[in-house]
PDB file of N, CA and C in Angstrom:
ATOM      1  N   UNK A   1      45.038   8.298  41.849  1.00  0.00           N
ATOM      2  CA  UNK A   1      43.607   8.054  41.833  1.00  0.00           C
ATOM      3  C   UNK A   1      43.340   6.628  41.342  1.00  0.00           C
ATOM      4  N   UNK A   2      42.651   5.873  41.852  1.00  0.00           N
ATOM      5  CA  UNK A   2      42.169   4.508  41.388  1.00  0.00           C
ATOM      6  C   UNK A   2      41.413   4.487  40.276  1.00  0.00           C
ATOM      7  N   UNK A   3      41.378   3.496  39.664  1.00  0.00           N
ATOM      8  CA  UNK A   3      40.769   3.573  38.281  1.00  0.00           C
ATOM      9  C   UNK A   3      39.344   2.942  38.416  1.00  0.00           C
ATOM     10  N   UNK A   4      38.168   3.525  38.025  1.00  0.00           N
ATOM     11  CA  UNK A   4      36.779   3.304  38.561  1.00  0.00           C
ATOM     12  C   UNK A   4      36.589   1.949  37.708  1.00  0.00           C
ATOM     13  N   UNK A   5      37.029   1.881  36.678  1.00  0.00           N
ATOM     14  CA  UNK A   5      37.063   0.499  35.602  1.00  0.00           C
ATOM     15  C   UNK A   5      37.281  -0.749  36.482  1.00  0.00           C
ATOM     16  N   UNK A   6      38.594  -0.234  36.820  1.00  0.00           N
ATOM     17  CA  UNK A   6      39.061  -1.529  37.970  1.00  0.00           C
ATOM     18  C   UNK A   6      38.425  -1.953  38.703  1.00  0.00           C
ATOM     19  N   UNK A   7      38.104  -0.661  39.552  1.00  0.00           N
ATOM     20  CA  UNK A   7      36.810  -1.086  40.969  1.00  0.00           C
ATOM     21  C   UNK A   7      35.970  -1.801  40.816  1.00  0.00           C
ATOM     22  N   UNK A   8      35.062  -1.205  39.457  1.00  0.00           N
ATOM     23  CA  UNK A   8      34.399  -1.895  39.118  1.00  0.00           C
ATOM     24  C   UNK A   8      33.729  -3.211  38.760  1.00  0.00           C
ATOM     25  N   UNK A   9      35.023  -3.316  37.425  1.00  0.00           N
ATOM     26  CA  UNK A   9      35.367  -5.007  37.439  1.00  0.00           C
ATOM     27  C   UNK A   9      35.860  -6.219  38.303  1.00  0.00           C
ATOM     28  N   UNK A  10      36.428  -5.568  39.309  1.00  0.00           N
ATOM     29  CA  UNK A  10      36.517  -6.412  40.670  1.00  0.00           C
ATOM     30  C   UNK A  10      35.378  -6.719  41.413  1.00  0.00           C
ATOM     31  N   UNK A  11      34.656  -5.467  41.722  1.00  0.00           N
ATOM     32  CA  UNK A  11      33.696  -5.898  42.530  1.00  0.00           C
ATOM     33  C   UNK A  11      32.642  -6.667  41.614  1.00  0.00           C
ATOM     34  N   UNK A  12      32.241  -6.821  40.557  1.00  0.00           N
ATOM     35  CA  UNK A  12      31.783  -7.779  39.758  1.00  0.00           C
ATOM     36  C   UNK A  12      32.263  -9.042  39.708  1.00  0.00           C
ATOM     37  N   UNK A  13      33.561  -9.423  39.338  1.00  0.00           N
ATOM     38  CA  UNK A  13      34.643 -10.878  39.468  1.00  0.00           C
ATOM     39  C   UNK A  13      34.101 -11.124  40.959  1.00  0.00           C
ATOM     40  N   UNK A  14      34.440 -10.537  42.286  1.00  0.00           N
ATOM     41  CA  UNK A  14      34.240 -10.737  43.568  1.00  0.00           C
ATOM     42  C   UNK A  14      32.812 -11.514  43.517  1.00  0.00           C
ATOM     43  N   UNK A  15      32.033 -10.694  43.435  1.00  0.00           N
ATOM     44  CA  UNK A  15      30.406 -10.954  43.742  1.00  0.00           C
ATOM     45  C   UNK A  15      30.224 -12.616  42.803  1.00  0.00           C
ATOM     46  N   UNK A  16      30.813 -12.191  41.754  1.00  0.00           N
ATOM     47  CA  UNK A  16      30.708 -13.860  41.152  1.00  0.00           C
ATOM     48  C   UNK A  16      31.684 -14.761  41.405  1.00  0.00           C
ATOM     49  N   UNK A  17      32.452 -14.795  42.084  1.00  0.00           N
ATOM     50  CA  UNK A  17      33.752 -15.624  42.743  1.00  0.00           C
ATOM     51  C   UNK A  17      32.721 -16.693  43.467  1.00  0.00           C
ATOM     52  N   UNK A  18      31.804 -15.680  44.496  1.00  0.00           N
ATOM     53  CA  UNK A  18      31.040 -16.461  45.804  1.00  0.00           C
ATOM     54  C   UNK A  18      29.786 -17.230  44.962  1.00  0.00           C
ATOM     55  N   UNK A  19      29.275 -16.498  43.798  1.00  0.00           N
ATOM     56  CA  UNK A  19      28.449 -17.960  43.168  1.00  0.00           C
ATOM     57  C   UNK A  19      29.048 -18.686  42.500  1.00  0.00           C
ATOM     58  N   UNK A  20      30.123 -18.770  41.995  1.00  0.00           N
ATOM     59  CA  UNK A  20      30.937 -19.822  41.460  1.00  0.00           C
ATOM     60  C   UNK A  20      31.161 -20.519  43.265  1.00  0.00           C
ATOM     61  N   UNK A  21      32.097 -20.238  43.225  1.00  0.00           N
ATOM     62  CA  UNK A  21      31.970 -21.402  44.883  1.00  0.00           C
ATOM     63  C   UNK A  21      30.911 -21.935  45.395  1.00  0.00           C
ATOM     64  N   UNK A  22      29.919 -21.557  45.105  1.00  0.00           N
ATOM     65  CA  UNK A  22      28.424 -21.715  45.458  1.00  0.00           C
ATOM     66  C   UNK A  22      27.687 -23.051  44.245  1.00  0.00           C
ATOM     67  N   UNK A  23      28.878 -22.984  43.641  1.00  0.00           N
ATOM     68  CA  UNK A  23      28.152 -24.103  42.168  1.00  0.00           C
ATOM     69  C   UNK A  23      28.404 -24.896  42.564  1.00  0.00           C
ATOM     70  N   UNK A  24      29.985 -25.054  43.169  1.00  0.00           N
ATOM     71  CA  UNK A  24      30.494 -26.661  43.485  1.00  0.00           C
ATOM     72  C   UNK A  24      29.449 -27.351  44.256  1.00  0.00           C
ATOM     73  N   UNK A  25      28.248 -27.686  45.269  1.00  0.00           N
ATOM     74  CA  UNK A  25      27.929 -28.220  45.954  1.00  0.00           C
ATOM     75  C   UNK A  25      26.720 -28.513  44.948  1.00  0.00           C
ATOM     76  N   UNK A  26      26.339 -27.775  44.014  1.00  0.00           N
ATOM     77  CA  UNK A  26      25.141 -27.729  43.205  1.00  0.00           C
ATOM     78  C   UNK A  26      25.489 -29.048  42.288  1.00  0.00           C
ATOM     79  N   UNK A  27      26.841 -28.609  41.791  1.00  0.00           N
ATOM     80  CA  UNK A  27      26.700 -29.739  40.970  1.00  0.00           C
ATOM     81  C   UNK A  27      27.467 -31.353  41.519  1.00  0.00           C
ATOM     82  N   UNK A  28      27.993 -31.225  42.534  1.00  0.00           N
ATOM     83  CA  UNK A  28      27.983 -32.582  43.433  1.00  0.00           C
ATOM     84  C   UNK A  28      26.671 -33.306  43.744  1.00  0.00           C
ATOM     85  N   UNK A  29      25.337 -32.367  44.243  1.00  0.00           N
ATOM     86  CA  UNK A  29      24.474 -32.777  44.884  1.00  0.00           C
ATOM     87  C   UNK A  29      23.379 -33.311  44.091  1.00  0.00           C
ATOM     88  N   UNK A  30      23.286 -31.471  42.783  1.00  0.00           N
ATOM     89  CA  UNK A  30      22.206 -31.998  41.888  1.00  0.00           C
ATOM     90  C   UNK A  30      22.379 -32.183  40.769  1.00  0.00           C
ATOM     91  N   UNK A  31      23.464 -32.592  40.385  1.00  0.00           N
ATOM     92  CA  UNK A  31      23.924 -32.921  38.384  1.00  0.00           C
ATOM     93  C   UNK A  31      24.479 -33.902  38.496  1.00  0.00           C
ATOM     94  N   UNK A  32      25.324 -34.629  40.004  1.00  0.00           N
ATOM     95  CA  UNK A  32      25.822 -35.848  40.008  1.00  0.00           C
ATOM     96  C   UNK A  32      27.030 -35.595  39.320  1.00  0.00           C
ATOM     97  N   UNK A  33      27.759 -34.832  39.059  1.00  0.00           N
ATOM     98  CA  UNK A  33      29.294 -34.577  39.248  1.00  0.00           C
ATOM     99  C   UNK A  33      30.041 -35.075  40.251  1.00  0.00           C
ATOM    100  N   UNK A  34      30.782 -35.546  39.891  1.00  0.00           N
ATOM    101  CA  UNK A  34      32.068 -36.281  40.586  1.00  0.00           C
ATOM    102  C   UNK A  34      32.631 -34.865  41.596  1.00  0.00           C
ATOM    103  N   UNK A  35      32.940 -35.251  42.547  1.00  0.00           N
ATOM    104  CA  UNK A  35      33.321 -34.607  43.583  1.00  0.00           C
ATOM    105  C   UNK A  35      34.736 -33.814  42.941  1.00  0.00           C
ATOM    106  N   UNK A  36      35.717 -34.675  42.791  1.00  0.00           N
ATOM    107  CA  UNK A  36      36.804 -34.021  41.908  1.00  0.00           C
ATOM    108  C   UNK A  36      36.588 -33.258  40.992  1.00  0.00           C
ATOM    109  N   UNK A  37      35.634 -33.521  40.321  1.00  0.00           N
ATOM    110  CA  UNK A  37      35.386 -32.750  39.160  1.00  0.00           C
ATOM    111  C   UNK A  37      35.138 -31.460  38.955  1.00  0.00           C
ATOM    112  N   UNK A  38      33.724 -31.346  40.211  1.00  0.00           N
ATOM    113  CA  UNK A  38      32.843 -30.499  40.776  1.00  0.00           C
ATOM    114  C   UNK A  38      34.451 -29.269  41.683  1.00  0.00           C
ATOM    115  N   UNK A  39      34.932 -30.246  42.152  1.00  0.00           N
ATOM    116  CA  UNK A  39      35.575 -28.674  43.214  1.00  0.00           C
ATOM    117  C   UNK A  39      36.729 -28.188  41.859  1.00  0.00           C
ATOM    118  N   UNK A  40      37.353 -29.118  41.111  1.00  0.00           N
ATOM    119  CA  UNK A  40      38.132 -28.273  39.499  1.00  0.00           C
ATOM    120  C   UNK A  40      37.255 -27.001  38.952  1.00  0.00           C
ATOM    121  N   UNK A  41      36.418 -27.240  38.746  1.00  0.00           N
ATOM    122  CA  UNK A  41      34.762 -26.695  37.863  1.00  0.00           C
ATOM    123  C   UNK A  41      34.851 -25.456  38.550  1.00  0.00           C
ATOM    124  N   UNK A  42      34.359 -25.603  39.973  1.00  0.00           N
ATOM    125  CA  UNK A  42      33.179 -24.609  40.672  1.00  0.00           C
ATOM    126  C   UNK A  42      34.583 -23.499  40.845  1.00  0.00           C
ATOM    127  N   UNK A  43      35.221 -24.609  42.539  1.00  0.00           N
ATOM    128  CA  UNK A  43      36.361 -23.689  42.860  1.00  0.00           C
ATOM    129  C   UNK A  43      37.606 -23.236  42.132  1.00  0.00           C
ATOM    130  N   UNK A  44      37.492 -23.912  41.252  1.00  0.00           N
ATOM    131  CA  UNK A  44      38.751 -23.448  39.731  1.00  0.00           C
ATOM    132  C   UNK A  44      38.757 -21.976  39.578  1.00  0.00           C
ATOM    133  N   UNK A  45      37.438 -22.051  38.863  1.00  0.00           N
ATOM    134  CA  UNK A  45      36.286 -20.568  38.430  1.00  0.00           C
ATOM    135  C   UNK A  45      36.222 -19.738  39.593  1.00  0.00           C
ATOM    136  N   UNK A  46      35.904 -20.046  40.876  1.00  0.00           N
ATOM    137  CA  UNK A  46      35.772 -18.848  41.886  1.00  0.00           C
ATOM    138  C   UNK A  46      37.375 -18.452  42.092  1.00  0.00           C
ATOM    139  N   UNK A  47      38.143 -19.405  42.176  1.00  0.00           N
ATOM    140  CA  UNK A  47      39.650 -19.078  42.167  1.00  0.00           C
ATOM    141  C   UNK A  47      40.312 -17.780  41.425  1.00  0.00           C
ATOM    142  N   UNK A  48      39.969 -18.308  40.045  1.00  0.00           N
ATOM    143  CA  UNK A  48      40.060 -17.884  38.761  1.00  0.00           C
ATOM    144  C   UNK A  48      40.014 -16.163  38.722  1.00  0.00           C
ATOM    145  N   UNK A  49      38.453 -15.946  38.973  1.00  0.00           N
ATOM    146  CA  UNK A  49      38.012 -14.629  39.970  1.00  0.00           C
ATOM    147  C   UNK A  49      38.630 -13.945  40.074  1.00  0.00           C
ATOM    148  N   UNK A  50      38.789 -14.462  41.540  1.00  0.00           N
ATOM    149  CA  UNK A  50      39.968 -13.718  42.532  1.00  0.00           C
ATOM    150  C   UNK A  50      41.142 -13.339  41.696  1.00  0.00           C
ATOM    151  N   UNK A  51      41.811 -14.198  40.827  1.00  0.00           N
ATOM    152  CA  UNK A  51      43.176 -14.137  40.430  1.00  0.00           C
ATOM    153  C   UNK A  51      42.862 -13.353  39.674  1.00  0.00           C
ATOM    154  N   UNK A  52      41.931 -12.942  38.220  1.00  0.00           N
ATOM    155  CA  UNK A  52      42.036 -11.949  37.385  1.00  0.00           C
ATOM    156  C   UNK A  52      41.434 -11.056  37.997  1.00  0.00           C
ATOM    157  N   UNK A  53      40.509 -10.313  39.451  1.00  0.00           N
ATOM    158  CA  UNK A  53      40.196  -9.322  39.981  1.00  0.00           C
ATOM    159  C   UNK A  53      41.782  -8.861  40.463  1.00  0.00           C
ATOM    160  N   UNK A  54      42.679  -9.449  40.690  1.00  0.00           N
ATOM    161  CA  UNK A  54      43.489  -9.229  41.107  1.00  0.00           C
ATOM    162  C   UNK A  54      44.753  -8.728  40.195  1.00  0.00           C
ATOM    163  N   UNK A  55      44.679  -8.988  39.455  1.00  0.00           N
ATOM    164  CA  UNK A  55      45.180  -8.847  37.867  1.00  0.00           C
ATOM    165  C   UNK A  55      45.251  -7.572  36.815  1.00  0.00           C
ATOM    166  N   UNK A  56      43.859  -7.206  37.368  1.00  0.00           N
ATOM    167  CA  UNK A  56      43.562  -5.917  36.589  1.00  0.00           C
ATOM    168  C   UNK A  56      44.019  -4.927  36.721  1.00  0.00           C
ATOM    169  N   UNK A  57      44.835  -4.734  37.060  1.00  0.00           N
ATOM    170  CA  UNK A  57      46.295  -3.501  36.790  1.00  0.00           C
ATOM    171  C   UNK A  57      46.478  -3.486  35.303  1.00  0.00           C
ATOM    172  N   UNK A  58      46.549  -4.603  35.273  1.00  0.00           N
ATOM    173  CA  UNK A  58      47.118  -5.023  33.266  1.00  0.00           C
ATOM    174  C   UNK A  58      45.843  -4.924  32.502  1.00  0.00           C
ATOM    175  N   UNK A  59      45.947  -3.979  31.132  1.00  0.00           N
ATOM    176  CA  UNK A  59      45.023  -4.079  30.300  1.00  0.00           C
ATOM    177  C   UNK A  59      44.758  -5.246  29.513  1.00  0.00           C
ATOM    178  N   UNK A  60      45.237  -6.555  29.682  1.00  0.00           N
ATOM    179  CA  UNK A  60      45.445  -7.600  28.850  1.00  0.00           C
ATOM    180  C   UNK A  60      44.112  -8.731  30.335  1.00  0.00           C
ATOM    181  N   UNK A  61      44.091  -7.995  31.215  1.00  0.00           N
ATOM    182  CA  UNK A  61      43.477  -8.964  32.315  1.00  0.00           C
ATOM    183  C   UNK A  61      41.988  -8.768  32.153  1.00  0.00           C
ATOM    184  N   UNK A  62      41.890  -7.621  31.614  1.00  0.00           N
ATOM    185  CA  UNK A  62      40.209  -7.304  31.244  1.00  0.00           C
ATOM    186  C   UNK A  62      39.692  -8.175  30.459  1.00  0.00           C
ATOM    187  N   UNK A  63      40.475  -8.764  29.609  1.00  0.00           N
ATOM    188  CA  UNK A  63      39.999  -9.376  28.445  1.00  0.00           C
ATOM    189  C   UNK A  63      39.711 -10.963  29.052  1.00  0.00           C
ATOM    190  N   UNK A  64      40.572 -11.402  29.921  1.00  0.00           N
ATOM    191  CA  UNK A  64      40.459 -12.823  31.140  1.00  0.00           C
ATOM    192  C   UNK A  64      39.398 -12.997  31.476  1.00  0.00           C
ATOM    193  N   UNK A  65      38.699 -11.278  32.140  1.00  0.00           N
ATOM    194  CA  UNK A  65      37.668 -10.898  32.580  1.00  0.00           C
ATOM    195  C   UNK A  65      36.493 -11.633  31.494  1.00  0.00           C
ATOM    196  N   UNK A  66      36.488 -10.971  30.556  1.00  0.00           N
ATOM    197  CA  UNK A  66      35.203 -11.567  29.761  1.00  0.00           C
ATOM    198  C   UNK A  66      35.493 -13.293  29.303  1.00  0.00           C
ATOM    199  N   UNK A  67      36.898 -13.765  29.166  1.00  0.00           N
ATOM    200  CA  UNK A  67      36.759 -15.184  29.259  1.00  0.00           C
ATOM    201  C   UNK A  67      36.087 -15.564  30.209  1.00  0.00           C
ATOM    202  N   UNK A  68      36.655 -15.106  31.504  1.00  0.00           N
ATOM    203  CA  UNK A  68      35.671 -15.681  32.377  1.00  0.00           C
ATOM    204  C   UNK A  68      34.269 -16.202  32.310  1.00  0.00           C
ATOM    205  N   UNK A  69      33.640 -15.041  32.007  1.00  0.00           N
ATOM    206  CA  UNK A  69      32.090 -14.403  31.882  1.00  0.00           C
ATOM    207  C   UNK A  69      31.880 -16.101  30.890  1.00  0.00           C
ATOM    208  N   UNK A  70      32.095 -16.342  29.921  1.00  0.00           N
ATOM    209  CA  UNK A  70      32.185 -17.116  28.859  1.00  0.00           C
ATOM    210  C   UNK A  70      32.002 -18.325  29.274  1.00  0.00           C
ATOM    211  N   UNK A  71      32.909 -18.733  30.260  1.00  0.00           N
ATOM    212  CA  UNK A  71      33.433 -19.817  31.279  1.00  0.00           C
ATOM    213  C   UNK A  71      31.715 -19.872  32.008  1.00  0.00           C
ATOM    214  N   UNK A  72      31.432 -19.030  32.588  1.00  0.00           N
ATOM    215  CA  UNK A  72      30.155 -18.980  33.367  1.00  0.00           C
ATOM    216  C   UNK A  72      29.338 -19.616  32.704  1.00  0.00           C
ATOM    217  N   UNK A  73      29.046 -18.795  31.432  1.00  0.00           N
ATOM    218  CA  UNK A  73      27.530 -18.882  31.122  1.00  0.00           C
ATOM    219  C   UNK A  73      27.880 -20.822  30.289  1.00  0.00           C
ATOM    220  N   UNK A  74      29.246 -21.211  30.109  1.00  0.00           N
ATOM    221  CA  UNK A  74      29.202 -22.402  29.621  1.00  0.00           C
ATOM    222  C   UNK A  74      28.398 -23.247  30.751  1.00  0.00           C
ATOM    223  N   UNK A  75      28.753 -23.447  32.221  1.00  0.00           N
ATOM    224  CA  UNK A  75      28.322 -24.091  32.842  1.00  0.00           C
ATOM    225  C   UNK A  75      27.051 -24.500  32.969  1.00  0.00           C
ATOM    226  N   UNK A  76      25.967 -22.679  32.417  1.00  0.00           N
ATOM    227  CA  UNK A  76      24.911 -23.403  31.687  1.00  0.00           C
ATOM    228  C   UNK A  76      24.349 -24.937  31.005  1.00  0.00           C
ATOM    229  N   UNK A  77      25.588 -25.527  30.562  1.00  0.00           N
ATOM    230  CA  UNK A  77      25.111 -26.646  30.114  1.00  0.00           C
ATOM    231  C   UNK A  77      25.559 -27.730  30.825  1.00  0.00           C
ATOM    232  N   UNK A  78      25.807 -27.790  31.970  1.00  0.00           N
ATOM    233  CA  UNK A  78      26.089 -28.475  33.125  1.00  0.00           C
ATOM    234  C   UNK A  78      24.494 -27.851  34.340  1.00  0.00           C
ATOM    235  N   UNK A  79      24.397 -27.115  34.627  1.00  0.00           N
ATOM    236  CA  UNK A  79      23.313 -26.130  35.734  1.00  0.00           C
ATOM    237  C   UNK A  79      22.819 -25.390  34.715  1.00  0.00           C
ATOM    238  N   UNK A  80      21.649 -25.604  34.105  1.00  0.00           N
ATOM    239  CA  UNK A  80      20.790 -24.578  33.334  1.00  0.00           C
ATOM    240  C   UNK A  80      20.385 -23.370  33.963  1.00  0.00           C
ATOM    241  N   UNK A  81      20.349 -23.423  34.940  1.00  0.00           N
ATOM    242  CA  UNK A  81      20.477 -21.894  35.803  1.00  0.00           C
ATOM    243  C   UNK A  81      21.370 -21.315  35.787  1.00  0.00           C
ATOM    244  N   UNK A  82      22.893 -21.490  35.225  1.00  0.00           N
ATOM    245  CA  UNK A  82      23.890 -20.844  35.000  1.00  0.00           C
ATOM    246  C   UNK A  82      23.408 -20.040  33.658  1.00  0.00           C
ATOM    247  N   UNK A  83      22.916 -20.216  32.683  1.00  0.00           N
ATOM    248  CA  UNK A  83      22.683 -19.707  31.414  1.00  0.00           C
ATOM    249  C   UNK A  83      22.137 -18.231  32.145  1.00  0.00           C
ATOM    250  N   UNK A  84      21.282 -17.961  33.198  1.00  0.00           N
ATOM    251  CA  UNK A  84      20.379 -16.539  33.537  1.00  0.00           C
ATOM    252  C   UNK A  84      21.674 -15.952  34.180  1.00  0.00           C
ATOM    253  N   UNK A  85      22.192 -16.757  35.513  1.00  0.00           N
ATOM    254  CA  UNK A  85      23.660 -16.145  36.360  1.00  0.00           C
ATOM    255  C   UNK A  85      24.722 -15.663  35.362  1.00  0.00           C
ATOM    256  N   UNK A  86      25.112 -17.024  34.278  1.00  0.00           N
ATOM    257  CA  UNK A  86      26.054 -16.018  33.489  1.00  0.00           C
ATOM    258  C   UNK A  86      25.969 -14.981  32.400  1.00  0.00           C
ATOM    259  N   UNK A  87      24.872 -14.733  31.761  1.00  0.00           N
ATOM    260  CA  UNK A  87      24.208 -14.008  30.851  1.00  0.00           C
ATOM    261  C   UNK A  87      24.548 -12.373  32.160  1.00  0.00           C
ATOM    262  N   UNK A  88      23.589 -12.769  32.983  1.00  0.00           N
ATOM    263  CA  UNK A  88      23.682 -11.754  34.500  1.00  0.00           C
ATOM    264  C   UNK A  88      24.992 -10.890  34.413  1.00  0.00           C
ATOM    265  N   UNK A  89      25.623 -11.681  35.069  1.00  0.00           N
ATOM    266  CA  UNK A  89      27.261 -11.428  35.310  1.00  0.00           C
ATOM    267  C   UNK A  89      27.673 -10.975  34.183  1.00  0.00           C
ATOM    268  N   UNK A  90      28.252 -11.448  32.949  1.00  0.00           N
ATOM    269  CA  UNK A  90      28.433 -11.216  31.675  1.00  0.00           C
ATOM    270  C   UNK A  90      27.842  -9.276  31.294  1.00  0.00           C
ATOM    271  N   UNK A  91      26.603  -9.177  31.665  1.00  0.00           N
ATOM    272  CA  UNK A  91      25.724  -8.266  31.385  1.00  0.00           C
ATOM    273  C   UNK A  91      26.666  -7.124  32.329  1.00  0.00           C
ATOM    274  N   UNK A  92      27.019  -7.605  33.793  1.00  0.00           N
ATOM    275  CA  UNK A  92      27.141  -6.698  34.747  1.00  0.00           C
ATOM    276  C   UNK A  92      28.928  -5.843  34.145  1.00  0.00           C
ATOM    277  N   UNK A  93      29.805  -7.395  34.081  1.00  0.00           N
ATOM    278  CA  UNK A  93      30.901  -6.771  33.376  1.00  0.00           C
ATOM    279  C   UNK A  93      31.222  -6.254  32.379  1.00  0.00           C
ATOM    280  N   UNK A  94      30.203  -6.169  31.722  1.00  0.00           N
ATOM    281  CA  UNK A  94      30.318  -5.623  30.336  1.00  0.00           C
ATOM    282  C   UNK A  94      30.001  -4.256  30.507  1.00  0.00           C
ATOM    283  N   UNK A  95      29.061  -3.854  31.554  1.00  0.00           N
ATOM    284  CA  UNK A  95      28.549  -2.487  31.580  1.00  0.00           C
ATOM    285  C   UNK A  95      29.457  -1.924  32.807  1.00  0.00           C
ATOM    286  N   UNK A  96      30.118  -2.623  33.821  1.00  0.00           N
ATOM    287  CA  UNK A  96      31.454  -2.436  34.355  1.00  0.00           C
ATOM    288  C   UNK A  96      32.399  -1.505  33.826  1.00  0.00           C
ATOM    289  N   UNK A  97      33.071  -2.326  32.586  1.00  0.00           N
ATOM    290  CA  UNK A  97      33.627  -2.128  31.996  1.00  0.00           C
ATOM    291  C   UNK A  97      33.586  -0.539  30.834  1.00  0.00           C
ATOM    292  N   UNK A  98      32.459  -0.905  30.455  1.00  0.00           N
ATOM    293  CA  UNK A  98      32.323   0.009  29.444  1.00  0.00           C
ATOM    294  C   UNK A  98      32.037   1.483  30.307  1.00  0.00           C
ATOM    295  N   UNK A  99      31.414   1.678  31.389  1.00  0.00           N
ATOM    296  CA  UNK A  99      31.099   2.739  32.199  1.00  0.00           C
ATOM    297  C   UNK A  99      32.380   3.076  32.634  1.00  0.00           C
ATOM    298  N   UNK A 100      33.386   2.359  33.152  1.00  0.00           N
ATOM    299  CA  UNK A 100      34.541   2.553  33.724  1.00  0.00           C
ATOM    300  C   UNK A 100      35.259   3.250  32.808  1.00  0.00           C
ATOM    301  N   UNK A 101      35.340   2.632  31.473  1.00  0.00           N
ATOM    302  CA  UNK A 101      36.353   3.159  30.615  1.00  0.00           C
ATOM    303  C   UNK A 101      35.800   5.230  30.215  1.00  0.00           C
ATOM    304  N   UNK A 102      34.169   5.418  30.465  1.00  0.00           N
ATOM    305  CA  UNK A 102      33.654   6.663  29.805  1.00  0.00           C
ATOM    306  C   UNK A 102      34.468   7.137  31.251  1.00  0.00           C
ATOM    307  N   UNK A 103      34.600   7.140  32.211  1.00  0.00           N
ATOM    308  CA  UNK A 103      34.659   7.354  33.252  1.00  0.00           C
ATOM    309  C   UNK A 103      36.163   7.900  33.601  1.00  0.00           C
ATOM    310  N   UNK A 104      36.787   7.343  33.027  1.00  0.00           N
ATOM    311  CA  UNK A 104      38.583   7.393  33.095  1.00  0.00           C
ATOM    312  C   UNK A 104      38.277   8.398  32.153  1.00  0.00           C
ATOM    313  N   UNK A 105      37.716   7.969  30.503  1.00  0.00           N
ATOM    314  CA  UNK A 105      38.070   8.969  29.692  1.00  0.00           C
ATOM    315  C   UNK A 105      37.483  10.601  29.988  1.00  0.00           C
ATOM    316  N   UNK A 106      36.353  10.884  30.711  1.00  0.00           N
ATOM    317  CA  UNK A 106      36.094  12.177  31.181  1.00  0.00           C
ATOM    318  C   UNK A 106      37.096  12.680  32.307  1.00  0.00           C
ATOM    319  N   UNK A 107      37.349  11.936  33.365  1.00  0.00           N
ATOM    320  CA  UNK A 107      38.190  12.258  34.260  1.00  0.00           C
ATOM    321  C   UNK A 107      39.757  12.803  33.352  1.00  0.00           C
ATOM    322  N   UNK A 108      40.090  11.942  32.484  1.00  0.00           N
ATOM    323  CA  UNK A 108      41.369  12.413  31.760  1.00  0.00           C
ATOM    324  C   UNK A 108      40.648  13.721  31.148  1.00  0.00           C
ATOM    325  N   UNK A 109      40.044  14.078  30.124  1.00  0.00           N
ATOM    326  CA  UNK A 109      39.400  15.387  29.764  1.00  0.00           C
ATOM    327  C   UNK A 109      39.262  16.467  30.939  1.00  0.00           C
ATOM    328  N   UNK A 110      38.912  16.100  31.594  1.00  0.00           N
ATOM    329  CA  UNK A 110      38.940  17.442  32.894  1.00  0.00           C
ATOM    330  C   UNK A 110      39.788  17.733  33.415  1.00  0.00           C
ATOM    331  N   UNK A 111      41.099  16.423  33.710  1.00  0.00           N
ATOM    332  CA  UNK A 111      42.762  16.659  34.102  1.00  0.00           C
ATOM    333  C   UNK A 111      43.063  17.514  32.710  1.00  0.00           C
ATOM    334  N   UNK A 112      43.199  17.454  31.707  1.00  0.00           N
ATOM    335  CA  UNK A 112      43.970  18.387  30.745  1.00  0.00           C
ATOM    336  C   UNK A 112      42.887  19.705  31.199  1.00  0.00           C
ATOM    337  N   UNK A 113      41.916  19.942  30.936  1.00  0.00           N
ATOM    338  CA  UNK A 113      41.244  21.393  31.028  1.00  0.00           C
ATOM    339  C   UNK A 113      41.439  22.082  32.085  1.00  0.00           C
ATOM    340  N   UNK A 114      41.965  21.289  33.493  1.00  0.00           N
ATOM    341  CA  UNK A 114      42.303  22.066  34.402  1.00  0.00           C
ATOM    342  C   UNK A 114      43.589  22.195  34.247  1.00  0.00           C
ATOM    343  N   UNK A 115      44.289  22.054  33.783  1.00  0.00           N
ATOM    344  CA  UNK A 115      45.904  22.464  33.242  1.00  0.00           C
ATOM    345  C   UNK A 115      46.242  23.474  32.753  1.00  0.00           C
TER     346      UNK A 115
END
């Protein structure tokens, strides 16, 4: 059985992968970031994503997970509109997370009672 935690937190990392990729042009166009800089920054972070959505097999990758989140809402001070997106996101994995984990733990409770 797949772990709903996981699902979860992926499809959260995912959904914010594509606005992180979505920053790089923001801050080339409207913060005046250096082009190099801007695709390290944006596509680093959407990279990043992918790699710890991908990751989360390991209980040590969840925790990447909320660096991430961290990573986001910093950019805030580069795109002040990042402060609402990563607060957002942050908000989404956190309740990801925490739903996922009640979620495993009832599913384990009902595997022993049907035993």
């Amino acid at each position: 059985m797949r772990s709903p935690r996981r699902m979860m937190c992926a499809s959260v990392l995912a959904l914010e992968c594509i606005v992180l990729g979505l920053v790089t042009p923001v801050l080339i166009a409207v913060e005046d970031v250096s082009t190099p800089k801007a695709l390290v920054i944006g596509l680093g972070l959407a990279l990043a994503a992918v790699v710890i959505a991908g990751l989360l097999r390991s209980e040590w990758a969840y925790l990447l997970g909320f660096v991430l989140q961290v990573a986001a809402l910093g950019l805030g001070f580069v795109i002040p509109d990042m402060f609402v997106l990563g607060l957002l996101f942050g908000a989404l994995y956190t309740a990801a997370y925490i739903l996922g984990r009640r979620i495993e733990a009832q599913q384990a409770s009902l595997a022993v009672d049907a035993e």
